[in-house]
Protein backbone atom coordinates (compact mmCIF):
# COMPACT_ATOMS: atom_id res chain seq x y z
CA UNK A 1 -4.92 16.67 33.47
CA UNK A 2 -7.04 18.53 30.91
CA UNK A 3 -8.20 16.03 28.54
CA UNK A 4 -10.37 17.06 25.41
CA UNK A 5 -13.97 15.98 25.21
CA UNK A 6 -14.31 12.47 22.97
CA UNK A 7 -16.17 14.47 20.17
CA UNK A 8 -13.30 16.85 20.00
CA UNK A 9 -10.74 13.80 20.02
CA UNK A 10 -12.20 11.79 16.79
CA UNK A 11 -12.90 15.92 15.40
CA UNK A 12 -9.22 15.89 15.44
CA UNK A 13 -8.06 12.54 14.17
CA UNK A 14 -10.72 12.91 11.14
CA UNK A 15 -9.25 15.65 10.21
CA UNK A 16 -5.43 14.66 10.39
CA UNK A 17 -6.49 11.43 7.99
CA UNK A 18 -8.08 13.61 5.96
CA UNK A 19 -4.65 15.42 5.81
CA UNK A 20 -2.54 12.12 5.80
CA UNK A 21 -4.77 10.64 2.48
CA UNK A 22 -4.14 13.81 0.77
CA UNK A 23 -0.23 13.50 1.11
CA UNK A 24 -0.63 9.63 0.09
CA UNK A 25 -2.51 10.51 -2.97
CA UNK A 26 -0.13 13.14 -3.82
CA UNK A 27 2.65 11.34 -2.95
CA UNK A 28 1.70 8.43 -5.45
CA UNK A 29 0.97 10.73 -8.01
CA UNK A 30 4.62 12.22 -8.08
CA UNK A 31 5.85 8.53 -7.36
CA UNK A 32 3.81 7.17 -10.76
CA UNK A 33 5.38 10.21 -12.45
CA UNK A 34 8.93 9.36 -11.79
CA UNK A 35 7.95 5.70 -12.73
CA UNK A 36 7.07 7.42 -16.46
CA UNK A 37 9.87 9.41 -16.57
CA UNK A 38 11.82 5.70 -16.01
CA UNK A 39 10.00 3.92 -18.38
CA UNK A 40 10.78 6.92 -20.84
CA UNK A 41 14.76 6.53 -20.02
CA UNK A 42 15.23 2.78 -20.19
CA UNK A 43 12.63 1.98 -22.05
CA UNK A 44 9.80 -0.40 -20.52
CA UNK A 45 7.77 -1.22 -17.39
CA UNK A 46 9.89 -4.45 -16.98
CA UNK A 47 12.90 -2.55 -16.69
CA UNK A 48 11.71 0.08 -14.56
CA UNK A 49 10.70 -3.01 -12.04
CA UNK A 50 14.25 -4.81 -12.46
CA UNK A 51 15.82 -1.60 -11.40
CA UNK A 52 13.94 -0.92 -8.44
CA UNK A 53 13.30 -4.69 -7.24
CA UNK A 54 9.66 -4.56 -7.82
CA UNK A 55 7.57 -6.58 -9.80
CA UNK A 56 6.28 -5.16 -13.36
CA UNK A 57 3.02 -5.52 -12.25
CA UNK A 58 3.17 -3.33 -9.18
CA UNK A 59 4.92 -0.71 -11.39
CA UNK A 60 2.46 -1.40 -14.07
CA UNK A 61 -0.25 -0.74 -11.59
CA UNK A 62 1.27 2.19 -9.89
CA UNK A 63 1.53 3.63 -13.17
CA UNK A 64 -2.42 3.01 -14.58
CA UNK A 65 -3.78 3.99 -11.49
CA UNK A 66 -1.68 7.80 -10.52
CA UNK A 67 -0.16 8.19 -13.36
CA UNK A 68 -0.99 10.80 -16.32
CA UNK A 69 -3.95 10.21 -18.29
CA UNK A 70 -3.27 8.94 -21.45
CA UNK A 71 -2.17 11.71 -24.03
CA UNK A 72 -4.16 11.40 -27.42
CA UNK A 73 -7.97 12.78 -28.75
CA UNK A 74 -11.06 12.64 -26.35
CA UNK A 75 -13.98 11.94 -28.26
CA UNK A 76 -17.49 11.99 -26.92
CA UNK A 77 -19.63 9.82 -28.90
């Protein structure tokens, strides 16, 4: 049995959750858009939630945290 050295071992697995958190954080970025593009069709956050069986918050959330940044002017004062 040719088993791989313990350095090479957590080598590995670092880099496969560095892998895996990039597909989460990509994932919930195409998830929060959908979530807009649901608000935008019927209309609010609460509905979005009703549809889905979520609460409003966790869309809310899911929303404010991946979602788009808000559209409008950036000012630098």
């Amino acid at each position: 049995m040719d088993t791989k050295p313990w350095r090479e071992r957590v080598r590995l697995e670092e880099e496969l959750l560095e892998q895996l958190q990039l597909q989460v954080s990509q994932a919930a970025k195409r998830r929060a858009a959908a979530l807009v593009e649901g608000v935008a069709e019927l209309g609010s956050v609460y509905k979005v939630a009703q549809d889905l069986g979520k609460s409003w918050t966790a869309v809310d959330n899911a929303i404010k945290k991946n979602g788009p940044a808000p559209a409008g002017p950036h000012t630098t004062a």
